[in-house]
N, C-alpha and C. Protein backbone atom coordinates (compact mmCIF):
# COMPACT_ATOMS: atom_id res chain seq x y z
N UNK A 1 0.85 -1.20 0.00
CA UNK A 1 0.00 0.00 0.00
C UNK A 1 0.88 1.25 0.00
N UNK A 2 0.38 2.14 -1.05
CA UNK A 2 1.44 3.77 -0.84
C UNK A 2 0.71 4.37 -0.13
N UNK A 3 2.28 5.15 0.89
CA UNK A 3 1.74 6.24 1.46
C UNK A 3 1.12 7.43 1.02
N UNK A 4 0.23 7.97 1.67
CA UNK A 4 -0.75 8.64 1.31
C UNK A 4 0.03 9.65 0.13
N UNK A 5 0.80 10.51 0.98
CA UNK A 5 1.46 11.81 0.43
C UNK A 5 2.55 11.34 -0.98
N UNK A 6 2.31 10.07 -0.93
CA UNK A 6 2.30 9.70 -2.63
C UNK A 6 1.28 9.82 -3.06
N UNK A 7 -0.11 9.53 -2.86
CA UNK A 7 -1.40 9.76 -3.44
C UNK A 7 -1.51 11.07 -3.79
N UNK A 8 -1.30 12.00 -3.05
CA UNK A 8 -1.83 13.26 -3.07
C UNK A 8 -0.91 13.99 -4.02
N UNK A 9 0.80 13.74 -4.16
CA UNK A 9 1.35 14.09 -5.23
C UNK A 9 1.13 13.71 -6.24
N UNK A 10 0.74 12.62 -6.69
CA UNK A 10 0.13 11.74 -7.89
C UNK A 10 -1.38 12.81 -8.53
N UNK A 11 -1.99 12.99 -7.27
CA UNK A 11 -3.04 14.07 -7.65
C UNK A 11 -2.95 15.57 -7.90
N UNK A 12 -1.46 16.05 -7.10
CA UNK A 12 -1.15 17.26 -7.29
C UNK A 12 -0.80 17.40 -8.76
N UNK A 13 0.21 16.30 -9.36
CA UNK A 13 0.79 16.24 -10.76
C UNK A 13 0.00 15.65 -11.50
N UNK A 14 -1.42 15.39 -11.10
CA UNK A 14 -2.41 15.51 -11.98
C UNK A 14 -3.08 16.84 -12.29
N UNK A 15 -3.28 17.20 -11.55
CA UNK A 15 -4.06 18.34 -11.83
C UNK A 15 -3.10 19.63 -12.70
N UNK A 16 -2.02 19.25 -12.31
CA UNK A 16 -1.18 20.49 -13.59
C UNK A 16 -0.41 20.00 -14.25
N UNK A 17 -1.01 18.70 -14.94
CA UNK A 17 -1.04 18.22 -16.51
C UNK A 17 0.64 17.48 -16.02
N UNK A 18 1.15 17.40 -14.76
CA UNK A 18 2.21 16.58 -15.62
C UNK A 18 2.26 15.15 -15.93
N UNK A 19 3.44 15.13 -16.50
CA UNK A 19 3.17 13.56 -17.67
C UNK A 19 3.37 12.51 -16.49
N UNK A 20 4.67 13.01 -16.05
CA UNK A 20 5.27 11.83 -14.78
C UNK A 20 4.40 11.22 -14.24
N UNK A 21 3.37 12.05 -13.94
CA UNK A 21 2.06 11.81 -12.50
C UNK A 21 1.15 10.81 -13.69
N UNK A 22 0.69 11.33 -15.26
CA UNK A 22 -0.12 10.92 -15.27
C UNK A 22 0.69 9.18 -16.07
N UNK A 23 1.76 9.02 -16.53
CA UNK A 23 2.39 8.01 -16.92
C UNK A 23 2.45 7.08 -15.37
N UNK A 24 2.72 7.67 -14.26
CA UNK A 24 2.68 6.81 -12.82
C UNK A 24 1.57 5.99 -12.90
N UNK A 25 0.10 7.24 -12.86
CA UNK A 25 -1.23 6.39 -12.86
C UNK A 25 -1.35 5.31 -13.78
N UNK A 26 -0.83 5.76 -14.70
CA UNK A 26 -1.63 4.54 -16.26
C UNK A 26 -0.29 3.69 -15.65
N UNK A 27 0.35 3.68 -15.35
CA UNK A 27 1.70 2.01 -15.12
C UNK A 27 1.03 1.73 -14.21
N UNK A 28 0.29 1.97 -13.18
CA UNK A 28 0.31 1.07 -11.56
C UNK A 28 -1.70 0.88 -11.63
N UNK A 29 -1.90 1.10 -12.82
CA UNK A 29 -3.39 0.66 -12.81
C UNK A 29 -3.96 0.68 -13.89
N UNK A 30 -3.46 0.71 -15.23
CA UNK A 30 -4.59 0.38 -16.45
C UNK A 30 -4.46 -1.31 -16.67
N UNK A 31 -3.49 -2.55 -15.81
CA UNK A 31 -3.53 -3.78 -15.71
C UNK A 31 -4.87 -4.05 -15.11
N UNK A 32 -4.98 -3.26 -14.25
CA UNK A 32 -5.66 -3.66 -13.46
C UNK A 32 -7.39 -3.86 -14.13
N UNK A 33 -7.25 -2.56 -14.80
CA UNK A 33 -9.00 -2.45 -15.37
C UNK A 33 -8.62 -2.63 -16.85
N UNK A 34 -7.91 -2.89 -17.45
CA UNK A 34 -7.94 -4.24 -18.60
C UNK A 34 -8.33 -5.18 -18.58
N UNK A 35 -7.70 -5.67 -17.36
CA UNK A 35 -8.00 -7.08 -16.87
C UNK A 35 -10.12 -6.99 -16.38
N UNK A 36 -10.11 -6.33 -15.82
CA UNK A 36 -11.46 -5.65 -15.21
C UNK A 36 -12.93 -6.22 -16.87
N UNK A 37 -12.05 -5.38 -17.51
CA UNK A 37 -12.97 -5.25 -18.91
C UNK A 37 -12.82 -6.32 -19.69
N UNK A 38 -11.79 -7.18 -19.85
CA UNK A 38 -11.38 -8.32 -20.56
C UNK A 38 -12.48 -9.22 -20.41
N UNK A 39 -12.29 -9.45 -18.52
CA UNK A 39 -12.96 -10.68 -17.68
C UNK A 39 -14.70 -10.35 -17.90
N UNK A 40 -15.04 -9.54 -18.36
CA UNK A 40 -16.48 -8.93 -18.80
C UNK A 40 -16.96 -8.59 -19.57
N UNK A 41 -16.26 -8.99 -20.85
CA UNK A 41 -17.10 -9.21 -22.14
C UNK A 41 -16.52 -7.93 -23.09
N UNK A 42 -15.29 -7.77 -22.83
CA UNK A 42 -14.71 -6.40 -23.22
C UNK A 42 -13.02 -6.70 -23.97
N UNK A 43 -13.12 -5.53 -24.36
CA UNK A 43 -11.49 -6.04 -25.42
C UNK A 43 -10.28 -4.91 -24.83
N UNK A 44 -9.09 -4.98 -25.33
CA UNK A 44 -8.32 -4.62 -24.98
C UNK A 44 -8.86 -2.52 -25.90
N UNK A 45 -9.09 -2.45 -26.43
CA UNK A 45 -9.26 -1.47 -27.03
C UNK A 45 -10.86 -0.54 -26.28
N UNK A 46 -11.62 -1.37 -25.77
CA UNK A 46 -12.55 -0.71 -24.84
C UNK A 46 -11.88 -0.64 -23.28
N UNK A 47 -10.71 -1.22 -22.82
CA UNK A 47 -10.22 -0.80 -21.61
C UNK A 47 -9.73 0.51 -22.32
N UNK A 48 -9.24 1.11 -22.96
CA UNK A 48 -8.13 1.94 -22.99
C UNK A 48 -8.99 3.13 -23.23
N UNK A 49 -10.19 3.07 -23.32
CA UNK A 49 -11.17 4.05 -23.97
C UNK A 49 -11.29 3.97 -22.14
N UNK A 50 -12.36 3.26 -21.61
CA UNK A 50 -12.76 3.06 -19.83
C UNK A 50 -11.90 3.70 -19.41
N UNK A 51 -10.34 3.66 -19.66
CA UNK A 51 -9.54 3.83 -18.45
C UNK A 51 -9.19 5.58 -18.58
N UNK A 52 -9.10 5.48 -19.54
CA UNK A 52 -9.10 7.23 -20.38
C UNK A 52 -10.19 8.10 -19.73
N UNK A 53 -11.44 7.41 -20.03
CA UNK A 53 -12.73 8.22 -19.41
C UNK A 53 -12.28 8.30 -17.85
N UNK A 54 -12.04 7.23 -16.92
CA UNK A 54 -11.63 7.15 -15.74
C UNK A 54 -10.64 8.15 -15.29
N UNK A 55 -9.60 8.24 -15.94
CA UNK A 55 -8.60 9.45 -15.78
C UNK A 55 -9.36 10.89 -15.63
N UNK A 56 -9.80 10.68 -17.01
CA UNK A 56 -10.41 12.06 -17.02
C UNK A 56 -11.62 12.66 -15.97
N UNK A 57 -12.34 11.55 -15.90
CA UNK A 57 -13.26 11.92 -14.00
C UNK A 57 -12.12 12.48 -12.85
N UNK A 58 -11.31 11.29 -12.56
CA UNK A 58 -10.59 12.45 -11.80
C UNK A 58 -9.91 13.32 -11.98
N UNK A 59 -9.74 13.56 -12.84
CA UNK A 59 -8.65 14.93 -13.43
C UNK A 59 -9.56 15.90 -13.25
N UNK A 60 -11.07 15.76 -13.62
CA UNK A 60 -11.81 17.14 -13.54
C UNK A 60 -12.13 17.00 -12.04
N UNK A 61 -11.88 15.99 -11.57
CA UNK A 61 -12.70 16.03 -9.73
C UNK A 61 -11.43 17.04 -9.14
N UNK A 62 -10.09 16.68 -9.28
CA UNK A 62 -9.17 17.07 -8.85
C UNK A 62 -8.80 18.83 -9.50
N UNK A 63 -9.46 19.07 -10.41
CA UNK A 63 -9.00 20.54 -11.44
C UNK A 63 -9.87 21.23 -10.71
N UNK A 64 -11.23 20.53 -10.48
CA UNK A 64 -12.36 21.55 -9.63
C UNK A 64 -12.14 22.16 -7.91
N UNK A 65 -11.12 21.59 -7.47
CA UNK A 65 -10.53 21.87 -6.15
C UNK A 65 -11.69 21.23 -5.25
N UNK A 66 -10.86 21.30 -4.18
CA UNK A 66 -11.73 20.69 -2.87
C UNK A 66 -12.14 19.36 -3.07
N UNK A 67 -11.53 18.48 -3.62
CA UNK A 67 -11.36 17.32 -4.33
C UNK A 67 -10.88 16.29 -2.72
N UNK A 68 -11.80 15.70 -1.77
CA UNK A 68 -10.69 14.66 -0.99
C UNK A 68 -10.83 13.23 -2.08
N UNK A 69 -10.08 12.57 -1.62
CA UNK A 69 -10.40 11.07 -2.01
C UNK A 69 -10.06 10.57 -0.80
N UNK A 70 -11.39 9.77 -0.62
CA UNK A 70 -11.95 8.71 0.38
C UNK A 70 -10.89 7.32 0.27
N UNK A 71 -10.59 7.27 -0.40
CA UNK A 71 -10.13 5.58 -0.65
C UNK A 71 -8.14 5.79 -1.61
N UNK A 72 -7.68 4.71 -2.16
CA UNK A 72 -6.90 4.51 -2.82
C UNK A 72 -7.15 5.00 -4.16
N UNK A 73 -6.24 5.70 -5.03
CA UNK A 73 -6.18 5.85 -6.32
C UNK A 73 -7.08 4.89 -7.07
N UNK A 74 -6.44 3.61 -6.75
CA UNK A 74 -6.56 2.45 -7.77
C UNK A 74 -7.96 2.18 -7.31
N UNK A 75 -8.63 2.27 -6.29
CA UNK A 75 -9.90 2.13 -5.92
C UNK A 75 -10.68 2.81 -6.56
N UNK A 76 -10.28 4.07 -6.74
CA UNK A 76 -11.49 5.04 -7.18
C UNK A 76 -11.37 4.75 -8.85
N UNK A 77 -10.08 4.40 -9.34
CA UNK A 77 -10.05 4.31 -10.72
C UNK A 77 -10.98 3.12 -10.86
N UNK A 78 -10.52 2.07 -10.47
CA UNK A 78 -11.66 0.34 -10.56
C UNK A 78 -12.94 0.69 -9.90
N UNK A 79 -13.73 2.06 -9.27
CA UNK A 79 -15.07 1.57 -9.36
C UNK A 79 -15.01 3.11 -10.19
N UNK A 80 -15.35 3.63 -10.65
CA UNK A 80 -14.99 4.18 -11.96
C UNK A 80 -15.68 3.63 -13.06
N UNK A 81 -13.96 3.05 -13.39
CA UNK A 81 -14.26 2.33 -14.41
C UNK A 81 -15.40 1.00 -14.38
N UNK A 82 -15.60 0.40 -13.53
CA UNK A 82 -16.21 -0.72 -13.57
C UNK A 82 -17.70 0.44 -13.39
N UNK A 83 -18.39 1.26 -12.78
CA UNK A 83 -19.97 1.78 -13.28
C UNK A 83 -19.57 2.19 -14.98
N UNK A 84 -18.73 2.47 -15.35
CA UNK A 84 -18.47 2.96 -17.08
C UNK A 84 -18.85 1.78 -17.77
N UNK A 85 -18.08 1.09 -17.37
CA UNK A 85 -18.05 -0.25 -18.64
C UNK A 85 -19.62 -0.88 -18.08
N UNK A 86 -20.24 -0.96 -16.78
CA UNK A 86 -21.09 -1.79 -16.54
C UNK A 86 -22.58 -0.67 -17.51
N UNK A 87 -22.48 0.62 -17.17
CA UNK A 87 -23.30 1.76 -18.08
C UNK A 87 -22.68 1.10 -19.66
N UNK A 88 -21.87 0.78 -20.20
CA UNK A 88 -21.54 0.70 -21.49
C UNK A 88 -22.59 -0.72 -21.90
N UNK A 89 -22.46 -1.65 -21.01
CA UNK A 89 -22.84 -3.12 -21.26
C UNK A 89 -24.37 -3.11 -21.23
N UNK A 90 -25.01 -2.15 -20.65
CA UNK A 90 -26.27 -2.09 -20.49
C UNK A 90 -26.63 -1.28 -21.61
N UNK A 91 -26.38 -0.06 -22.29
CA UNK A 91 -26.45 0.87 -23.69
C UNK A 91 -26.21 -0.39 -24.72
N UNK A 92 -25.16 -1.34 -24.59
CA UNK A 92 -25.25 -2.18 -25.43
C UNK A 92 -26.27 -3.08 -25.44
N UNK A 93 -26.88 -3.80 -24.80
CA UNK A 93 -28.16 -4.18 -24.40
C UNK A 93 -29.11 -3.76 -23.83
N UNK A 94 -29.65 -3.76 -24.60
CA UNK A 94 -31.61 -3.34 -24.64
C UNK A 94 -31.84 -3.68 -23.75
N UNK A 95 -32.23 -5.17 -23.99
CA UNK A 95 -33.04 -5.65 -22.85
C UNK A 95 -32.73 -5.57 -21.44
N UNK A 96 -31.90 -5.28 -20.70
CA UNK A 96 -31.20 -4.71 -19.49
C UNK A 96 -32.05 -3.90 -19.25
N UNK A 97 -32.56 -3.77 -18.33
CA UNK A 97 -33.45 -2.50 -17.63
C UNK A 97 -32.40 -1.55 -17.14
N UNK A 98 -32.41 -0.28 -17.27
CA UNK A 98 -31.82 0.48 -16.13
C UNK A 98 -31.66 0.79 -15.31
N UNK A 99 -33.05 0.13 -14.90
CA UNK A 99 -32.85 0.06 -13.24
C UNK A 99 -31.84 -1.19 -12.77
N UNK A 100 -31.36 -2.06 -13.16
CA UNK A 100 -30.67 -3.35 -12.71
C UNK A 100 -29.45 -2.81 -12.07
N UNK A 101 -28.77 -2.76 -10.75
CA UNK A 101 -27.85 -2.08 -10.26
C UNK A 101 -26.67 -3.16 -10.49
N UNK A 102 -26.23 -3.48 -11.35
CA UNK A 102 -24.90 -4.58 -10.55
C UNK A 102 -23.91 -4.20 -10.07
N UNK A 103 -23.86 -3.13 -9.57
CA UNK A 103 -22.71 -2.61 -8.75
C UNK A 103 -22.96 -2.66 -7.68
N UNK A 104 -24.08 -3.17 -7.03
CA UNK A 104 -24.42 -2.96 -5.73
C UNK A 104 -24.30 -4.71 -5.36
N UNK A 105 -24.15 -5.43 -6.15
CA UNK A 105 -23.98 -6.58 -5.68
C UNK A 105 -22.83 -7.15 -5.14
N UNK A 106 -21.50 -6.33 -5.00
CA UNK A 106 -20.24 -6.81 -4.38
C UNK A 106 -20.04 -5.33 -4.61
N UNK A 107 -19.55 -5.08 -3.01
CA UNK A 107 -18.75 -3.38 -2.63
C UNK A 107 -17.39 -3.79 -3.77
N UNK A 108 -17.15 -2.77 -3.96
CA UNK A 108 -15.75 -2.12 -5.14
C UNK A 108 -14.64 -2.91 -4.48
N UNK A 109 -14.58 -2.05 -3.05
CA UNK A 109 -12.98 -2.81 -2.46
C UNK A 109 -13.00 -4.27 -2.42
N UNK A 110 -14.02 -4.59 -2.36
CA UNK A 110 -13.84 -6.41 -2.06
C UNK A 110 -14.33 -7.02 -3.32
N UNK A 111 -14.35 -6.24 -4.52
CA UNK A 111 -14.39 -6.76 -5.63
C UNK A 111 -12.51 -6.50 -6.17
N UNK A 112 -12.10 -5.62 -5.68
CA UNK A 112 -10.88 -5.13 -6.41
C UNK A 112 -9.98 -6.09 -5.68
N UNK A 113 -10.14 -6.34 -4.22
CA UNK A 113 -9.46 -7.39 -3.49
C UNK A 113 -9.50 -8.66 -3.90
N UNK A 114 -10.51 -9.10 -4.38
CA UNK A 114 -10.89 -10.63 -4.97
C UNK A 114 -10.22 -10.78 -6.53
N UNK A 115 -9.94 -9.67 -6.91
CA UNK A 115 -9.61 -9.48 -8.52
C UNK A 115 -7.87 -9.28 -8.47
N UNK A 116 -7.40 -8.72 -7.43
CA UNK A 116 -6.31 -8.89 -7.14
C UNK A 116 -5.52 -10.26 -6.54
N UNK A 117 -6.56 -10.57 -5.77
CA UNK A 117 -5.87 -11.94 -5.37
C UNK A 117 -5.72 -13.04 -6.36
N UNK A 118 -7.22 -13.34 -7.17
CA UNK A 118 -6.99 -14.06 -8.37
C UNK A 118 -6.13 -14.05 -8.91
N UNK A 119 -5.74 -12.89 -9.39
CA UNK A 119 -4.18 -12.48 -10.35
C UNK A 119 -3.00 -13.28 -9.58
N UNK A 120 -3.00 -12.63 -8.52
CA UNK A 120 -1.50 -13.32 -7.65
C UNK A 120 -1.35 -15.01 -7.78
N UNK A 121 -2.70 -15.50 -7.45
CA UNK A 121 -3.29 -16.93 -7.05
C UNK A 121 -2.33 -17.12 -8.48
N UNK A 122 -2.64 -16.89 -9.65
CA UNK A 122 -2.65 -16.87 -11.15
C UNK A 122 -1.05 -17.26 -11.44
N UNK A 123 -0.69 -15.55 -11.00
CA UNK A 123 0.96 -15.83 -10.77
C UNK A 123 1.62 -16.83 -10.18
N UNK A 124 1.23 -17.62 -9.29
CA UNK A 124 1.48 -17.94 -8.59
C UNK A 124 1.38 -19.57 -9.38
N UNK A 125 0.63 -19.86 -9.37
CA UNK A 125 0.60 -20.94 -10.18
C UNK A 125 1.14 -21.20 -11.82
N UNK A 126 1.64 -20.27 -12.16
CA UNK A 126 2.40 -20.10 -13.59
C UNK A 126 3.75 -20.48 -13.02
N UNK A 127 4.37 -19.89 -11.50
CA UNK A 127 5.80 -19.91 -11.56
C UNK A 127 5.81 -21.80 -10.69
N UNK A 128 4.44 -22.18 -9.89
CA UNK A 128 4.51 -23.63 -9.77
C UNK A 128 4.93 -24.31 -10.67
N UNK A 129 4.20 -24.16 -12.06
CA UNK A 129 3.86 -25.07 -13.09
C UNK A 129 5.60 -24.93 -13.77
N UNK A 130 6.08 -23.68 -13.56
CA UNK A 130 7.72 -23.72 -13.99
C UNK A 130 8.38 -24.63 -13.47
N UNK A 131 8.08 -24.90 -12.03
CA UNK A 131 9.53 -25.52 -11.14
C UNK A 131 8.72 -26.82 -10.99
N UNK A 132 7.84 -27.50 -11.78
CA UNK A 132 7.61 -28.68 -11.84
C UNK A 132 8.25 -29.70 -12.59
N UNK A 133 9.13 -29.24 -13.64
CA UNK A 133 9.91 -29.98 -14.37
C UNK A 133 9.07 -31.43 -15.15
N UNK A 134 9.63 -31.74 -15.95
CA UNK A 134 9.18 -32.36 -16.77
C UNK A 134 9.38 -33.98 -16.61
N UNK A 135 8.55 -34.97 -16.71
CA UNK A 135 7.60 -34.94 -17.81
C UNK A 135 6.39 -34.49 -17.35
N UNK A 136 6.36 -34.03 -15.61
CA UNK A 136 4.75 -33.47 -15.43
C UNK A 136 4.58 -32.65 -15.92
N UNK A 137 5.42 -31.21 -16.42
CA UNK A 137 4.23 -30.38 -16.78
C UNK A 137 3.74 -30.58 -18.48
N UNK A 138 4.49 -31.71 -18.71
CA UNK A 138 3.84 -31.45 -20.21
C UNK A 138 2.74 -32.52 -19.90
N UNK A 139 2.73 -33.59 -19.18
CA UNK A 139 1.94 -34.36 -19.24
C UNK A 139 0.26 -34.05 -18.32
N UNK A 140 1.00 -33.12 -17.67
CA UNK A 140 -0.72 -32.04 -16.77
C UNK A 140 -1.24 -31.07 -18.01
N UNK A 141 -0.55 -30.38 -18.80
CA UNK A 141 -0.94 -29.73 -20.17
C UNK A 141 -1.04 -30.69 -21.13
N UNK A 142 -1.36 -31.90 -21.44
CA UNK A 142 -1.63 -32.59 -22.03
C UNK A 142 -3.18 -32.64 -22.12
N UNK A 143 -3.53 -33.28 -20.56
CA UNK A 143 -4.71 -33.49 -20.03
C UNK A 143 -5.54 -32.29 -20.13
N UNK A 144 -4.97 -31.29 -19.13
CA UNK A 144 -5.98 -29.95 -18.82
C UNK A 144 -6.12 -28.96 -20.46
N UNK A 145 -5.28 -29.15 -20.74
CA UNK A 145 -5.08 -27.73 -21.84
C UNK A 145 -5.31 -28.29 -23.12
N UNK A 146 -4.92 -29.41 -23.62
CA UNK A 146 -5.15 -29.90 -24.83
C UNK A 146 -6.24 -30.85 -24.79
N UNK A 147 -6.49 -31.33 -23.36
CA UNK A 147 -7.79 -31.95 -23.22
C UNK A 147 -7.53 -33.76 -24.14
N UNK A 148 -6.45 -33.83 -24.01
CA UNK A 148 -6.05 -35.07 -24.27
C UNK A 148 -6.60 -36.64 -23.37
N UNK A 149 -7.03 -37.69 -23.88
CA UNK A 149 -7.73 -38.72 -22.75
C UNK A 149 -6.12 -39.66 -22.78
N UNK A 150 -6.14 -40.78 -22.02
CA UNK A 150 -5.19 -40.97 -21.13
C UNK A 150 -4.76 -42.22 -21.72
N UNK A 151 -5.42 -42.71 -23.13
CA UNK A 151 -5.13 -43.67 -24.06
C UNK A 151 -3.76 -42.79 -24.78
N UNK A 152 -4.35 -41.61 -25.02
CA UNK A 152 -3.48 -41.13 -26.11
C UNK A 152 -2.12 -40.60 -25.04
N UNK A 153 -2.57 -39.80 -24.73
CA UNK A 153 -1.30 -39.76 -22.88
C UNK A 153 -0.50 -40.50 -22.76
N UNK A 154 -0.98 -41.68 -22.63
CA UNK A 154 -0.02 -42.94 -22.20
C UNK A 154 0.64 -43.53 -23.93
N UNK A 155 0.11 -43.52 -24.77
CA UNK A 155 1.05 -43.64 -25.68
C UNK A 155 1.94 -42.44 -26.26
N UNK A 156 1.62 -41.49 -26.11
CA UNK A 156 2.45 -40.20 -26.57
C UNK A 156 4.13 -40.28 -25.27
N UNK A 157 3.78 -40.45 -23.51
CA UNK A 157 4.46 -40.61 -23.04
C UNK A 157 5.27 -41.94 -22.72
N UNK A 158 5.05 -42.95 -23.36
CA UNK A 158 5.35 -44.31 -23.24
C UNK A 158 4.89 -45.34 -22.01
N UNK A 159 3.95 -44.86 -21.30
CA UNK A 159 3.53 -45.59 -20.62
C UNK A 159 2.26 -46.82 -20.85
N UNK A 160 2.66 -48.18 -20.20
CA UNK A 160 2.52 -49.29 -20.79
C UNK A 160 0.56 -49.15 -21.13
N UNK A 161 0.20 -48.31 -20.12
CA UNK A 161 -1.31 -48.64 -20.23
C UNK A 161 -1.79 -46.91 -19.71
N UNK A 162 -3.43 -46.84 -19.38
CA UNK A 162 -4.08 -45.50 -19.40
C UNK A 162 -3.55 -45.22 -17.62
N UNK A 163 -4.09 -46.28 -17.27
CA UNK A 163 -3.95 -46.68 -15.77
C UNK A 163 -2.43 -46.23 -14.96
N UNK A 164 -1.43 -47.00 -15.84
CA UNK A 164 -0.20 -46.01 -15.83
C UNK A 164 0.12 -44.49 -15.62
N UNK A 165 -0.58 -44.37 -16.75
CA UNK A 165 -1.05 -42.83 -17.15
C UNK A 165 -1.41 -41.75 -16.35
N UNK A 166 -2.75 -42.60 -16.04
CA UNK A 166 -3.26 -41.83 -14.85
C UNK A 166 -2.98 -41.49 -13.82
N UNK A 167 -2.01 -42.29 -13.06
CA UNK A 167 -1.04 -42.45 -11.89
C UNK A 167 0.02 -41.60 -12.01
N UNK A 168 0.69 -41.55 -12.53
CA UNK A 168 1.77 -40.33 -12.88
C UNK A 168 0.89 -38.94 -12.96
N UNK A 169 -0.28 -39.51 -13.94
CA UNK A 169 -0.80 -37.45 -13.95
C UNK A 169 -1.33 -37.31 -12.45
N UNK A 170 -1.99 -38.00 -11.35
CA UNK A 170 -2.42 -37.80 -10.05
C UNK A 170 -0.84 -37.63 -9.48
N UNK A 171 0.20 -38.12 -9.46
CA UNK A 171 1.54 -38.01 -8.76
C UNK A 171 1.81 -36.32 -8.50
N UNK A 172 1.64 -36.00 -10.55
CA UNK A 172 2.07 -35.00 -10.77
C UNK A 172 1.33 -33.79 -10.13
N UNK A 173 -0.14 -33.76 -10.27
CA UNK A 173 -0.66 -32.98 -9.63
C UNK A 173 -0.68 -32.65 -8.09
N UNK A 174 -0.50 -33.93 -7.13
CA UNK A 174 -0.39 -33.97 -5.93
C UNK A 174 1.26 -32.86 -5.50
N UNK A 175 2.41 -33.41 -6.87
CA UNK A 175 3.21 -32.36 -6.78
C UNK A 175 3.24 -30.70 -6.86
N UNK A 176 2.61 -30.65 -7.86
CA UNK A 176 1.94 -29.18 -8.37
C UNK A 176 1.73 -29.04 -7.15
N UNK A 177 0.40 -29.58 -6.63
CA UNK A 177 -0.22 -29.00 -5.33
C UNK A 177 0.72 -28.38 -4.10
N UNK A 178 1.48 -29.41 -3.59
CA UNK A 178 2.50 -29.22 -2.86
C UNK A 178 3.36 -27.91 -3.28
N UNK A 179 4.05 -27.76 -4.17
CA UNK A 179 4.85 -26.61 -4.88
C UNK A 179 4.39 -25.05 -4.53
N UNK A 180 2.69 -25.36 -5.17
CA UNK A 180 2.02 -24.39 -4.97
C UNK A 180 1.54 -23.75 -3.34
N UNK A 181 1.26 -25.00 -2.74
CA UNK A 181 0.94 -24.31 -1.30
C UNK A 181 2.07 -23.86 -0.58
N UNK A 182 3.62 -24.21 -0.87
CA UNK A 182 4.47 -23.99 -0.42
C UNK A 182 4.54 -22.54 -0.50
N UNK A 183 4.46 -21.53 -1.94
CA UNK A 183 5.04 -20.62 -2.60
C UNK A 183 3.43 -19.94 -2.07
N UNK A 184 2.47 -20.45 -1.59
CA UNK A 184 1.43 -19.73 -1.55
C UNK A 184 1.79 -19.16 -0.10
N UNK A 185 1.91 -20.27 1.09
CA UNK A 185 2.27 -20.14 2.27
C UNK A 185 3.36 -18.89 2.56
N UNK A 186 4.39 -19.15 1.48
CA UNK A 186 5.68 -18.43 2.02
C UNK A 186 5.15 -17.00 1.40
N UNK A 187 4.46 -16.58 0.41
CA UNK A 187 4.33 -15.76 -0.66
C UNK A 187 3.34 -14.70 -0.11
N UNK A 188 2.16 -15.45 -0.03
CA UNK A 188 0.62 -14.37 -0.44
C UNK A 188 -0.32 -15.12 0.88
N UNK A 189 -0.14 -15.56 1.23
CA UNK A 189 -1.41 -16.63 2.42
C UNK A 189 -1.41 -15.56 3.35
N UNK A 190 -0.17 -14.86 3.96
CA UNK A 190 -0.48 -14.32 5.41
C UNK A 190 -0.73 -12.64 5.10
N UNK A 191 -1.24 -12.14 4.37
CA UNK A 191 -1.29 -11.03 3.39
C UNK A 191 -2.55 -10.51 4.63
């Protein structure tokens, strides 16, 4: 978490246009509501439009003076952007009433917390699946990712039967597992 009186310079060098401040904001949070718009039916080219509009709300909240912010930067940018894009998804569909609130169905921070952790969880399991070494991880991306059955498994990896097969991919995963709770434990668990 940044200290505040980073926030407030971030907002000071917003409000008189400099680049530094506004290149800071877009590095430490347009991942964030890419990802936001991706996971919701959205493309990389409608985040950048969202996140733009988002800037620009606070730039005029902050130009108009007497501007506090209640919360984190990145907070106010992700519920922001997320009523924008959720107003965009409803203009795109008709049938959506306007009255339908879905923003009221999970508070912002504990949507941005749950969306953050996923990511890490994410990370986290990409650098498992590294230090698993082989032949499990090709033979767990066999199964999960190529959706391969355990006839073809077991002859692609030379094992005598499916049953074989199967036993090594449960080994492997029980390893994964292990790897992962280790790096979760030492990493992100006591957060």
């Amino acid at each position: 978490m940044k200290p505040l009186s980073d926030e407030k310079e971030l907002l000071k060098g917003l409000a008189n246009n400099d680049r530094k401040a506004v290149e800071t904001l877009y590095q430490e949070n347009f991942n964030t509501i890419q990802s936001l718009i991706i996971n919701n039916n959205g493309s990389s080219d409608d985040a950048k439009d969202i996140f733009q509009e988002a800037i620009i709300v606070l730039y005029e909240k902050v130009r108009a003076g007497g501007f506090e912010l209640q919360c984190q930067i990145k907070t106010f940018l992700y519920s922001v952007s997320r009523r924008l894009w959720l107003k965009r998804l409803q203009q795109q569909n008709r049938y959506a009433s306007p009255g339908d609130s879905m923003e009221s169905v999970v508070p912002v921070e504990e949507d941005l917390e749950a969306h953050e952790q996923r990511n890490a969880e994410f990370e986290m399991m990409e650098q498992a699946i590294s230090h698993l070494g082989e032949p499990c991880k090709s033979l767990l991306e066999a199964y999960y990712l190529q959706k391969q059955n355990m006839q073809v498994i077991a002859a692609n990896f030379g094992y005598t039967n499916a049953d074989n097969a199967k036993n090594q991919k449960y080994k492997c995963l029980m390893r994964l597992k292990k790897i992962f709770f280790a790096q979760y434990k030492n990493g992100n668990g006591d957060e």
